[in-house]
N, C-alpha and C. Protein backbone atom coordinates (compact mmCIF):
# COMPACT_ATOMS: atom_id res chain seq x y z
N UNK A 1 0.84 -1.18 0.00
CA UNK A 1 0.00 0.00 0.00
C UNK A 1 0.88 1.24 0.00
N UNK A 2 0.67 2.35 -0.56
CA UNK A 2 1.12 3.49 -0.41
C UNK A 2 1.10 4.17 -2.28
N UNK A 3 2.68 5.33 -2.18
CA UNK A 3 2.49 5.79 -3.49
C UNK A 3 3.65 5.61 -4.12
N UNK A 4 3.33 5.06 -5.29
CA UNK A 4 4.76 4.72 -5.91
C UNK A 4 4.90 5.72 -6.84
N UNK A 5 4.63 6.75 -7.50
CA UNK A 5 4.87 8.13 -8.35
C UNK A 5 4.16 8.98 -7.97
N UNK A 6 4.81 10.58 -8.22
CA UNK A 6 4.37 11.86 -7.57
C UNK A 6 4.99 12.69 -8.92
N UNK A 7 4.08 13.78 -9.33
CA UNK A 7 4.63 14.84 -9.92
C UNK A 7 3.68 15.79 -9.74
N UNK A 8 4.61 17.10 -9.77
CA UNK A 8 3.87 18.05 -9.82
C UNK A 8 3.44 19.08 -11.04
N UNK A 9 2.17 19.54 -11.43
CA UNK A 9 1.87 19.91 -12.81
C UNK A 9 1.42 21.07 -12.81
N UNK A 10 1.73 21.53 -13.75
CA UNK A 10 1.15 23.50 -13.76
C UNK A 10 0.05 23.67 -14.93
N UNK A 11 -1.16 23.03 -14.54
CA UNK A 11 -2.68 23.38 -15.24
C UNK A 11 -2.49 25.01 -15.39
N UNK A 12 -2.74 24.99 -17.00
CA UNK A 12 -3.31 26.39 -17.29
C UNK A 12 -3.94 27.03 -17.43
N UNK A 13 -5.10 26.10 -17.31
CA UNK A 13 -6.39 26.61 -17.56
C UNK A 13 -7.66 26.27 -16.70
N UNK A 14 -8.57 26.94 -16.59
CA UNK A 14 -10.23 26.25 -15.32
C UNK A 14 -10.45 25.55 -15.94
N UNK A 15 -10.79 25.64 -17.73
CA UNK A 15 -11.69 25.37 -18.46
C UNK A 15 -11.76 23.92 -19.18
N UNK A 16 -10.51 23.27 -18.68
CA UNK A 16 -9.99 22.20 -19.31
C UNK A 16 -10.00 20.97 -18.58
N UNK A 17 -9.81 20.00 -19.11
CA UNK A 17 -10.00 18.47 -17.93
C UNK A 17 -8.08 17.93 -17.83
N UNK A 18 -7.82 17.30 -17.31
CA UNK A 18 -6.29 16.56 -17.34
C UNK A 18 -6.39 15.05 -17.75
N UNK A 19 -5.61 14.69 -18.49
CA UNK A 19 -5.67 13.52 -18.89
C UNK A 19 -4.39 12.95 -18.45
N UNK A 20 -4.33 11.80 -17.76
CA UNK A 20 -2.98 10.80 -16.96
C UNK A 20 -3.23 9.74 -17.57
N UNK A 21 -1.96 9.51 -17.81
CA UNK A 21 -1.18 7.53 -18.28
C UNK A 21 -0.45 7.85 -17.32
N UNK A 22 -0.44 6.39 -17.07
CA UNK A 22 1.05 5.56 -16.72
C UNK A 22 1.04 4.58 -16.83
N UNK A 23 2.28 4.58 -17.70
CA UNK A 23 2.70 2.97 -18.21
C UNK A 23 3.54 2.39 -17.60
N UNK A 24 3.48 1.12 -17.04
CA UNK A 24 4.52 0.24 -16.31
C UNK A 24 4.66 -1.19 -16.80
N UNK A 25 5.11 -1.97 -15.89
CA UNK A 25 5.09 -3.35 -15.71
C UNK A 25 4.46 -3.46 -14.47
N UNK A 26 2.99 -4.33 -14.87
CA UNK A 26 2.20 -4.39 -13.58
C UNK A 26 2.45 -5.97 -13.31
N UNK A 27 3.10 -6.72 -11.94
CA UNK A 27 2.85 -8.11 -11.44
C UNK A 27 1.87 -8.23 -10.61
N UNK A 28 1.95 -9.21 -9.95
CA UNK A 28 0.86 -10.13 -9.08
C UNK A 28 1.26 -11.08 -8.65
N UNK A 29 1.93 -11.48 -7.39
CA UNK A 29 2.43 -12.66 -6.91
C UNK A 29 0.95 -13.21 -5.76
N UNK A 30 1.17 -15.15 -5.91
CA UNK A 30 0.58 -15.23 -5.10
C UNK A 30 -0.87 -15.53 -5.35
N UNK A 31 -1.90 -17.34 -5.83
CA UNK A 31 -2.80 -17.19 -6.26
C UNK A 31 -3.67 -16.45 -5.55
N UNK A 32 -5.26 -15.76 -6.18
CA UNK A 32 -6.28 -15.43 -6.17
C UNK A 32 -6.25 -14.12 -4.75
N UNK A 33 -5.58 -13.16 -5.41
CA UNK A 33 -4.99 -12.39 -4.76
C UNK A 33 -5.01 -11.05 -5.90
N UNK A 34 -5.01 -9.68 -5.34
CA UNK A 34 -5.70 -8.89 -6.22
C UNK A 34 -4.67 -7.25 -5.82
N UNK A 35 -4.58 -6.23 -6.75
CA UNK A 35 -3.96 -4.94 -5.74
C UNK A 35 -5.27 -4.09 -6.64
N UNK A 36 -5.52 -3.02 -6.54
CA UNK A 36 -5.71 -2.07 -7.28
C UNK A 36 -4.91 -0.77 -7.55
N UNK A 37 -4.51 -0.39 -8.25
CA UNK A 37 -3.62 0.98 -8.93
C UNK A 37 -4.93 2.36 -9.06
N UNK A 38 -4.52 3.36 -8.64
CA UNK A 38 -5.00 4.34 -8.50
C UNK A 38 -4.57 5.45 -8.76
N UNK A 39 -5.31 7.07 -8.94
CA UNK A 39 -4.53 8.09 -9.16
C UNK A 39 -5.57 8.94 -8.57
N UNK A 40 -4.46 9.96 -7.41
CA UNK A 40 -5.02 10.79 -6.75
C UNK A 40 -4.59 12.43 -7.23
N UNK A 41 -5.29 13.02 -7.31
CA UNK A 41 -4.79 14.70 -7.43
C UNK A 41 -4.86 15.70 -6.13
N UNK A 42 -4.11 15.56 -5.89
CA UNK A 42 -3.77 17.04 -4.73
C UNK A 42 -4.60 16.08 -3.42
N UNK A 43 -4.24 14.75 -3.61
CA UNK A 43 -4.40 13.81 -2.25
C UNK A 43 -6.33 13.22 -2.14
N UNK A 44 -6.76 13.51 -3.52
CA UNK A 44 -8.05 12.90 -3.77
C UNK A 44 -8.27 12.79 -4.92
N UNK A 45 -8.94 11.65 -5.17
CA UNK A 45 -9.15 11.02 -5.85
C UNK A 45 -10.33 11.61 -7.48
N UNK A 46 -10.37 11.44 -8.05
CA UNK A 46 -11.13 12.09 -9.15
C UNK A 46 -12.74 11.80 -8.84
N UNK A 47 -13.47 11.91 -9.15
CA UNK A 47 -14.42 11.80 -9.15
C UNK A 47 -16.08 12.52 -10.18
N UNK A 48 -15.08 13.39 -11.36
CA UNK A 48 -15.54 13.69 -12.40
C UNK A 48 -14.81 13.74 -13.37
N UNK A 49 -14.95 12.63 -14.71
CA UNK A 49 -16.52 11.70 -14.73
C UNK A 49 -16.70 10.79 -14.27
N UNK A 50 -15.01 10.08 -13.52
CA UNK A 50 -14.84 8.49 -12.60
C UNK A 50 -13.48 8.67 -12.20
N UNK A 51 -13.39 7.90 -10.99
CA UNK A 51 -12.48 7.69 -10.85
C UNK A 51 -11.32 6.87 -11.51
N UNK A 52 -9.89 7.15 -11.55
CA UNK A 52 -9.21 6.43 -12.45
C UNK A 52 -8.27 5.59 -11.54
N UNK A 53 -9.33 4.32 -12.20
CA UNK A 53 -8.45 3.33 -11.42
C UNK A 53 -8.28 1.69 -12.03
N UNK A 54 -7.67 0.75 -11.73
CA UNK A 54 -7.51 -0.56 -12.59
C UNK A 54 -6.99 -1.53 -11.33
N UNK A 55 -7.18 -3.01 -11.83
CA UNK A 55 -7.04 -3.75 -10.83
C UNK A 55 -6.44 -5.17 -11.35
N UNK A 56 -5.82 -5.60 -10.38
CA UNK A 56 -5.03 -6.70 -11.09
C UNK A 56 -4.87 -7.63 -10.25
N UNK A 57 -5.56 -9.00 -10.82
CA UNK A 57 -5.97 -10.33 -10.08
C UNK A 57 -4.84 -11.32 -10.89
N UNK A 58 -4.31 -12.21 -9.48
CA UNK A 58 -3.62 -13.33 -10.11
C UNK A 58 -4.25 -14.86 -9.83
N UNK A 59 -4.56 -15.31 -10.96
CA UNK A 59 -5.59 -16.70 -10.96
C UNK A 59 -3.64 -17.30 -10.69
N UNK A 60 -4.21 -18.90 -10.73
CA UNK A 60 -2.66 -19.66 -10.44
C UNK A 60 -2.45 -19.67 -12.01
N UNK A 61 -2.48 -19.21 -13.19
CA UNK A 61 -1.74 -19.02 -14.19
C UNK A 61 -0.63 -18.31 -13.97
N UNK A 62 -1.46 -16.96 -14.11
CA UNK A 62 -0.36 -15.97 -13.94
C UNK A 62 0.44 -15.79 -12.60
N UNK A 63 0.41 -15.97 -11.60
CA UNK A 63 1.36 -16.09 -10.74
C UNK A 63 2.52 -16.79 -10.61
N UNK A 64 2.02 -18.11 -11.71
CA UNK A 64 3.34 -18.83 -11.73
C UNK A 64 4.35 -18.77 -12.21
N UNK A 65 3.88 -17.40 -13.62
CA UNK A 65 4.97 -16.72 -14.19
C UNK A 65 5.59 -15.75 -13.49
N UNK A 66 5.61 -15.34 -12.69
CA UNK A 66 5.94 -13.86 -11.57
C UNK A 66 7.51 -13.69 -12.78
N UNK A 67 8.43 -14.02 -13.21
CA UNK A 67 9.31 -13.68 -13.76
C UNK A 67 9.01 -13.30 -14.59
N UNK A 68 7.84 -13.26 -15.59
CA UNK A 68 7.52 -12.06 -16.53
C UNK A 68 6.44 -11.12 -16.11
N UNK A 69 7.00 -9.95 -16.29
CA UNK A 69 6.19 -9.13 -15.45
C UNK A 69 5.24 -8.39 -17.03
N UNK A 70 4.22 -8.57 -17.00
CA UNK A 70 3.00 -7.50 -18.84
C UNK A 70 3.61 -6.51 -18.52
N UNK A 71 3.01 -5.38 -19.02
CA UNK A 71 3.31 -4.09 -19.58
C UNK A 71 1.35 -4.11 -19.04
N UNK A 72 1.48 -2.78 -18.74
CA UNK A 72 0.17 -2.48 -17.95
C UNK A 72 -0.05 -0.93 -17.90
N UNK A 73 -1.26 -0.65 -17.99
CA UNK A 73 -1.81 1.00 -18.56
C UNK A 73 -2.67 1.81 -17.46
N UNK A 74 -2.33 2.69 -17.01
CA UNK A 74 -3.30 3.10 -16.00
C UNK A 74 -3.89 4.63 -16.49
N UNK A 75 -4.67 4.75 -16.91
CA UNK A 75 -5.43 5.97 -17.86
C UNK A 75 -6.37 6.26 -17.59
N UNK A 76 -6.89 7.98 -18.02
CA UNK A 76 -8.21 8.39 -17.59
C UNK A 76 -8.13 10.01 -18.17
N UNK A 77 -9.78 10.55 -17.82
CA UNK A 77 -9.60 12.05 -17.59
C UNK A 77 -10.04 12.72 -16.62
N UNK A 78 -9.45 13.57 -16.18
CA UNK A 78 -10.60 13.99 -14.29
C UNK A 78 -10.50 15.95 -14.73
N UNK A 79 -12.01 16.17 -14.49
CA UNK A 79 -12.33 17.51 -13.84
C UNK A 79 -12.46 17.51 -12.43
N UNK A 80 -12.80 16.90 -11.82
CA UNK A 80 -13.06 17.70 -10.39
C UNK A 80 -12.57 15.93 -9.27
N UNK A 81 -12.33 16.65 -8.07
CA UNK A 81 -12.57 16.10 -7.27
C UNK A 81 -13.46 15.83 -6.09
N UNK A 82 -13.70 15.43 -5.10
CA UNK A 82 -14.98 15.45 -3.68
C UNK A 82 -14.29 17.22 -3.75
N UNK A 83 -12.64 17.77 -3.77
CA UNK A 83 -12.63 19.31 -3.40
C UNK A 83 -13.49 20.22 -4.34
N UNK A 84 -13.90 19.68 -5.34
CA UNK A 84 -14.19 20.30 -6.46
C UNK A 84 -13.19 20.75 -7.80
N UNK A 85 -13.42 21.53 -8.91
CA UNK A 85 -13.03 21.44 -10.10
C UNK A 85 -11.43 21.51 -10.28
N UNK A 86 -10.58 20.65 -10.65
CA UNK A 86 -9.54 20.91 -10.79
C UNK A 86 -9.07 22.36 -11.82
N UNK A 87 -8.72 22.73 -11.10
CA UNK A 87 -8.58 24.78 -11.40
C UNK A 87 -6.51 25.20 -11.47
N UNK A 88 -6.73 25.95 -12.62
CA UNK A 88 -4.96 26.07 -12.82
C UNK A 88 -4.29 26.00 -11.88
N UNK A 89 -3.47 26.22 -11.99
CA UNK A 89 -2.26 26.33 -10.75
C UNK A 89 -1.46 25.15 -10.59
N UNK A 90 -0.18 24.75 -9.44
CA UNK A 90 -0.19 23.95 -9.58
C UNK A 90 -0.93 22.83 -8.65
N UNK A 91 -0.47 21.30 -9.36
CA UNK A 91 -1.88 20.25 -9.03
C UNK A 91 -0.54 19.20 -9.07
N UNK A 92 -0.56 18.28 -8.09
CA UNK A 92 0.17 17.48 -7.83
C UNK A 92 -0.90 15.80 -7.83
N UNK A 93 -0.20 15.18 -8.55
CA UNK A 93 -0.75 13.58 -9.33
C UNK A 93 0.20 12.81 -8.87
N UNK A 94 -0.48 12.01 -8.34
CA UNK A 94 -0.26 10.38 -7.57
C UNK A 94 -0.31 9.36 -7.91
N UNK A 95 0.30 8.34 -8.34
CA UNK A 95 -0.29 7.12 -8.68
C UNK A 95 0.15 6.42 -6.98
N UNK A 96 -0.75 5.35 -6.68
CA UNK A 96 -1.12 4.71 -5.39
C UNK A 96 -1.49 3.48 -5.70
N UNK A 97 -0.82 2.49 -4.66
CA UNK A 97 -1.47 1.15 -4.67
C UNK A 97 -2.02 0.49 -3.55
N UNK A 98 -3.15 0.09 -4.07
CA UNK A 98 -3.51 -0.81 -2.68
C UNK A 98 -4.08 -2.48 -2.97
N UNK A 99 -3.65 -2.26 -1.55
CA UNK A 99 -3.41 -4.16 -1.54
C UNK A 99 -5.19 -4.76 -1.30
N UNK A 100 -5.75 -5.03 -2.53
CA UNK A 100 -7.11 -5.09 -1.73
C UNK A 100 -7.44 -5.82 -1.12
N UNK A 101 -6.77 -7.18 -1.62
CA UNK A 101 -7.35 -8.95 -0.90
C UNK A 101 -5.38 -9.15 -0.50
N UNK A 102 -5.51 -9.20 0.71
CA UNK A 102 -4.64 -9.19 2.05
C UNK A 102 -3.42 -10.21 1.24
N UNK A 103 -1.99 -9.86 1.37
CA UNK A 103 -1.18 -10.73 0.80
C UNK A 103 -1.02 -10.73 -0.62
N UNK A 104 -0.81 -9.66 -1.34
CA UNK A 104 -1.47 -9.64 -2.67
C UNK A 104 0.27 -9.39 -3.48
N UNK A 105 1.11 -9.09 -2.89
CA UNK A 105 2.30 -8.15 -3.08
C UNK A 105 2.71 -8.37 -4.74
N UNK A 106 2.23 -7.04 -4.90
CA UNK A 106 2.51 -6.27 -5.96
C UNK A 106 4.08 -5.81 -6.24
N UNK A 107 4.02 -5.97 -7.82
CA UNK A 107 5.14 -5.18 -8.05
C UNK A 107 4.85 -4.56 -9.77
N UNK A 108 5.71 -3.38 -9.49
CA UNK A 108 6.02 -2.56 -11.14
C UNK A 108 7.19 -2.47 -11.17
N UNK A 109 7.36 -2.15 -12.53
CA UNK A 109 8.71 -2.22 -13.04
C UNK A 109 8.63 -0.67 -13.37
């Protein structure tokens, strides 16, 4: 659990939405076991038009490969948050993971 990337961004405009990737290598050790990947702005989460988020389950296939780790996409667009409209200035973006089903240990490349 916690945040594995941080940057900070200088929105120029009210009028506009932000669009985030991040591309990694997403694993999954460990059958039937799950993390979810997330992205927070200025320490919350999006919530207009959804939140941007993805999740990654290991059946006993894929776990048994743990030495190849996919290539994995975490994407979206956010206007606002629970603070309301993401507004110029700068705006600091998070990507975050959490461990949802207990024992799940994640890794990116």
């Amino acid at each position: 659990n916690g945040q594995l990337k941080s940057v900070t961004y200088m929105k120029q405009r009210n009028d506009t939405m932000l669009k985030v990737e991040f591309h990694s290598a997403f694993a999954q050790h460990h059958d039937g076991k799950c993390n979810e990947y997330y992205v927070q702005f200025n320490g919350q989460e999006c919530t207009q038009p959804a939140p941007i988020v993805t999740s990654l389950f290991a059946d006993k296939y894929l776990s048994s490969f743990w030495g190849t780790v996919p290539p994995g996409e975490l994407s979206g667009f956010c206007i606002a948050t629970s603070r309301g409209q993401l507004l110029s200035g700068p705006l600091t973006v998070s990507i975050h993971i959490y461990d949802r089903c207990s024992g799940g240990d994640a890794y990116t490349g």
